[in-house]
N, C-alpha and C. Protein backbone atom coordinates (compact mmCIF):
# COMPACT_ATOMS: atom_id res chain seq x y z
N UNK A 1 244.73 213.15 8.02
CA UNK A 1 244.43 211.75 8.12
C UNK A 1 245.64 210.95 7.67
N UNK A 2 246.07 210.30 8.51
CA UNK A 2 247.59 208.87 8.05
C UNK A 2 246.39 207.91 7.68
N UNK A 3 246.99 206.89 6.65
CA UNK A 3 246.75 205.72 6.13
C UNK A 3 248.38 205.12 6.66
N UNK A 4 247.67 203.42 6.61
CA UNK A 4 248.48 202.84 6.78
C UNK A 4 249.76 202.34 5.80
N UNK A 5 249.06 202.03 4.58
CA UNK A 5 249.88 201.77 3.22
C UNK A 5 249.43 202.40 1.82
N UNK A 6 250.01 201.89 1.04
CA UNK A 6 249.39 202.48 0.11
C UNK A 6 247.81 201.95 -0.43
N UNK A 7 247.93 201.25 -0.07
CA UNK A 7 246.49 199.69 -0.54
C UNK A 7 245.59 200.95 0.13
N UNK A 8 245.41 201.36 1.04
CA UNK A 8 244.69 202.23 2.06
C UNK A 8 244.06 203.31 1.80
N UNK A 9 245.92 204.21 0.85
CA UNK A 9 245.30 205.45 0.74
C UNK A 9 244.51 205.15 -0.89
N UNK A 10 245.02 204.42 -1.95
CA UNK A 10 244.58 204.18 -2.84
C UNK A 10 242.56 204.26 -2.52
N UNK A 11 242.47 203.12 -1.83
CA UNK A 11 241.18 202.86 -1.74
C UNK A 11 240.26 203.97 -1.45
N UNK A 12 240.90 205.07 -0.52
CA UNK A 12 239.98 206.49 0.02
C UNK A 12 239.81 207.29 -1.45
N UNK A 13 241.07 207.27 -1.98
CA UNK A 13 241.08 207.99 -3.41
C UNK A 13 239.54 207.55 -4.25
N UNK A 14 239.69 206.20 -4.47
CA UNK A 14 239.07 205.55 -5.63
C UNK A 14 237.33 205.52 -4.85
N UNK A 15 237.17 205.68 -4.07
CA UNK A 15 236.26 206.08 -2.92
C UNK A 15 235.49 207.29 -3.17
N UNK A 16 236.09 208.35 -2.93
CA UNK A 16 236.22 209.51 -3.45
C UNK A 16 235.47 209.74 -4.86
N UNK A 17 236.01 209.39 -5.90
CA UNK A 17 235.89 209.09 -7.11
C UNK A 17 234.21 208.67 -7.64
N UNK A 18 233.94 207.00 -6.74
CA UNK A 18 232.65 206.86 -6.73
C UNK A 18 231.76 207.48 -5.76
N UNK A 19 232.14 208.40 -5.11
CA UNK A 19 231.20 208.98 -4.35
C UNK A 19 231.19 210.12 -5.07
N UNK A 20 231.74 210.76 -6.37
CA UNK A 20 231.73 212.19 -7.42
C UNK A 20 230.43 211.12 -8.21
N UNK A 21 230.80 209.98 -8.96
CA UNK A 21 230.33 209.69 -10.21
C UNK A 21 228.45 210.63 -10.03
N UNK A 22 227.96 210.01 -8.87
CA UNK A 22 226.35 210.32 -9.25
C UNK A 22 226.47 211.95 -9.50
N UNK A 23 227.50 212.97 -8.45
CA UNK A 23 227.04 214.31 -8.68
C UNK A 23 227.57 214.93 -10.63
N UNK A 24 228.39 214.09 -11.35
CA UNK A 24 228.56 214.11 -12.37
C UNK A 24 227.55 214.34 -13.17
N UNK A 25 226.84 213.09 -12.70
CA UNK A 25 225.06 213.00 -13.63
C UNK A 25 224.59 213.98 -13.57
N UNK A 26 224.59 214.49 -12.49
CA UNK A 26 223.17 215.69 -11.89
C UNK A 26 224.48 217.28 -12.37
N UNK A 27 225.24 217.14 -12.99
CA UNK A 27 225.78 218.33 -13.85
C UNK A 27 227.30 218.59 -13.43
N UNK A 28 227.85 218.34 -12.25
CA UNK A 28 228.60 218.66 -11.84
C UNK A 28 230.00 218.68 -13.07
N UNK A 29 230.69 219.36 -12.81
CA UNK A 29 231.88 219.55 -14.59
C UNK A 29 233.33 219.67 -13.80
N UNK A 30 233.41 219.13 -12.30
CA UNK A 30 235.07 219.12 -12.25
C UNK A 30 235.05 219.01 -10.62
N UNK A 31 236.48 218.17 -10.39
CA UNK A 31 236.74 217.92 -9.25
C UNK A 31 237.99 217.90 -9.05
N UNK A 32 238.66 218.46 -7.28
CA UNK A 32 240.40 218.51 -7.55
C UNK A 32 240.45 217.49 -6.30
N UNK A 33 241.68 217.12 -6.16
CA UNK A 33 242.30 216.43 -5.87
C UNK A 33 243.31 217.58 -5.38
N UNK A 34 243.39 218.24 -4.45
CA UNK A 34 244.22 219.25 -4.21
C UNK A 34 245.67 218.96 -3.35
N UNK A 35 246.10 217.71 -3.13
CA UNK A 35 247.49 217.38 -1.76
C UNK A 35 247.71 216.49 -3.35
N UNK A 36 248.55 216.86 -4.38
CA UNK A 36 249.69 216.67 -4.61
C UNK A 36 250.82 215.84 -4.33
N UNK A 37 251.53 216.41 -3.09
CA UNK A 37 252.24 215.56 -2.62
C UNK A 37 252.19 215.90 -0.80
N UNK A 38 253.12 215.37 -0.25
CA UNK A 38 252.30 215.16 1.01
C UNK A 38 252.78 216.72 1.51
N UNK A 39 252.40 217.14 2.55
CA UNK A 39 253.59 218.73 3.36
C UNK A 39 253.29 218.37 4.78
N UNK A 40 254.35 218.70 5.21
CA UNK A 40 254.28 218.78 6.59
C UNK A 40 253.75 217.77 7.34
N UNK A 41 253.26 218.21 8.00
CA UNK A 41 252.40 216.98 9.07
C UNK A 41 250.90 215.97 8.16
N UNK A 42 251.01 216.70 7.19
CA UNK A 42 250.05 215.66 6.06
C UNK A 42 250.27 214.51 5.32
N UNK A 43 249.66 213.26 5.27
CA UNK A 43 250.75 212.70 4.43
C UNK A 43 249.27 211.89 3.32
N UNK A 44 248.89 212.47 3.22
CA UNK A 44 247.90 212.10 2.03
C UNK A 44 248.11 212.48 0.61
N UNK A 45 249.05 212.68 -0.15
CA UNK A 45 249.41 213.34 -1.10
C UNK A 45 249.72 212.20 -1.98
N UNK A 46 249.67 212.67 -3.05
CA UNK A 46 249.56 211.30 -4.45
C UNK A 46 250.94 211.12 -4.40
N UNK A 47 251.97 211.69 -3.80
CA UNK A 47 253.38 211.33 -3.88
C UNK A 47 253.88 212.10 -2.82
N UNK A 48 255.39 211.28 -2.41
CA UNK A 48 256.01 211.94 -0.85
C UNK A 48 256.49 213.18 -1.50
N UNK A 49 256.62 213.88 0.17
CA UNK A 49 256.92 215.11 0.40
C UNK A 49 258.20 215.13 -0.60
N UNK A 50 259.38 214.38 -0.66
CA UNK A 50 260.25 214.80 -1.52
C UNK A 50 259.97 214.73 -3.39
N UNK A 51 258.56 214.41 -3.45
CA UNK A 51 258.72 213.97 -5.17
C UNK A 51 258.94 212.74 -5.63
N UNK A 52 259.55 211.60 -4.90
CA UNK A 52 260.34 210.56 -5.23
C UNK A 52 259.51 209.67 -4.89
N UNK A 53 258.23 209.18 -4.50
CA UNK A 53 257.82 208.18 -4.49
C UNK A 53 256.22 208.39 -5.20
N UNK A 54 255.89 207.43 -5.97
CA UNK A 54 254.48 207.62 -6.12
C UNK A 54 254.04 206.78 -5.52
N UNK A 55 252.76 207.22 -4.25
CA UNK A 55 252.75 205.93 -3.29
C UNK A 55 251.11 205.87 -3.75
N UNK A 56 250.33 205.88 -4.23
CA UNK A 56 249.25 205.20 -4.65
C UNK A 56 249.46 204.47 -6.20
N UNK A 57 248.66 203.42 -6.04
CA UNK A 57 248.59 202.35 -6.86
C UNK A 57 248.25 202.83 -8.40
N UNK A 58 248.95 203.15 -9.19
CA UNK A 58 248.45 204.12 -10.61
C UNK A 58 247.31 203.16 -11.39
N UNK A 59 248.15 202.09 -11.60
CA UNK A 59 246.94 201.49 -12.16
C UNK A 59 245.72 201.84 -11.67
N UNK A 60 245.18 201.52 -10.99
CA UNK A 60 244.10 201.68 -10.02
C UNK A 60 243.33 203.34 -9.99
N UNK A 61 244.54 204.38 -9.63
CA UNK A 61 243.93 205.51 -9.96
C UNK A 61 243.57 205.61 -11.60
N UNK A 62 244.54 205.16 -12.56
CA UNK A 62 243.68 205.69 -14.07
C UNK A 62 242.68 204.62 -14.28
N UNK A 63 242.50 203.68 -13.92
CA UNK A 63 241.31 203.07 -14.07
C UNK A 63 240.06 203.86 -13.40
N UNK A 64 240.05 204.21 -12.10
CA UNK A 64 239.17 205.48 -11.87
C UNK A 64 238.91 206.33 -12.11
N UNK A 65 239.85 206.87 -12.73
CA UNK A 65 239.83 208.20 -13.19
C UNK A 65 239.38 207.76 -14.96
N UNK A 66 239.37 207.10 -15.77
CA UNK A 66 238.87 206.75 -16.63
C UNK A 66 237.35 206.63 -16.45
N UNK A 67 237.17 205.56 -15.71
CA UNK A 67 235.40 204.88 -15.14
C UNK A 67 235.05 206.73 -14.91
N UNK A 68 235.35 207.82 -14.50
CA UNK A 68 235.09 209.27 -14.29
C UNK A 68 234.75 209.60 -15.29
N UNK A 69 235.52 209.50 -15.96
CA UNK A 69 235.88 210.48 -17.48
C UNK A 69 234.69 209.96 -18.30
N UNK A 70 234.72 208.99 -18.81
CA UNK A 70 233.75 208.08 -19.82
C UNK A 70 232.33 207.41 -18.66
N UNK A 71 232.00 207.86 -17.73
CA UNK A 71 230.46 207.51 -16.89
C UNK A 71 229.38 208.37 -17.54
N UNK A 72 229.30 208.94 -18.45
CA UNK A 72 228.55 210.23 -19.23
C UNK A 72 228.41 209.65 -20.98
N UNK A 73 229.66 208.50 -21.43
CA UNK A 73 229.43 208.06 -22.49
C UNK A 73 228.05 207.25 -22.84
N UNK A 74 227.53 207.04 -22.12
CA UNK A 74 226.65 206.13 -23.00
C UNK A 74 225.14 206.95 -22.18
N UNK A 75 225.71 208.32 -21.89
CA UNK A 75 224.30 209.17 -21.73
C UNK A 75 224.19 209.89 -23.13
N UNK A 76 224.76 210.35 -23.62
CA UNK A 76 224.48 211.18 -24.79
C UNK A 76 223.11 211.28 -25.64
C-alpha cells in the first residue's frame, strides 16, 4: 500500500492502534508493527529504506502509543 504523505501514513498507523485498544480489554498482551523501514517495492515503513528519514509524525505516534500503553490504567 503507497500513502501519499506522511499526514496519511501517520493516520493508518494511529488507526491501527485504535482499532487494537478494544482487543487489549478482552486480554490481548502485544502487537507488532513489523515494516520498520520501508524494502523494496514497500514503502510503509516507520522510516525510508535508507534509515535517514523518519517519515511519520512522532509526536503523534507516542501519543498513541501512550493512549495503548496506559488504556488498562484506570481498569485495575
Amino acid at each position: 500500500m503507497k500513502y501519499e504523505n506522511a499526514g496519511q501514513l501517520t493516520d493508518e498507523y494511529v488507526k491501527l492502534i485504535d482499532e487494537f485498544m478494544p482487543l487489549v480489554k478482552r486480554g490481548y498482551s502485544a502487537g507488532v508493527y513489523t515494516q520498520t523501514t520501508d524494502v523494496e517495492g514497500e514503502v510503509n515503513g516507520l522510516m525510508t529504506y535508507d534509515r535517514k528519514i523518519n517519515k511519520m509524525d512522532e509526536k503523534r505516534l507516542r501519543e498513541a502509543n501512550l493512549r495503548l500503553v496506559h488504556s488498562l490504567d484506570n481498569n485495575k
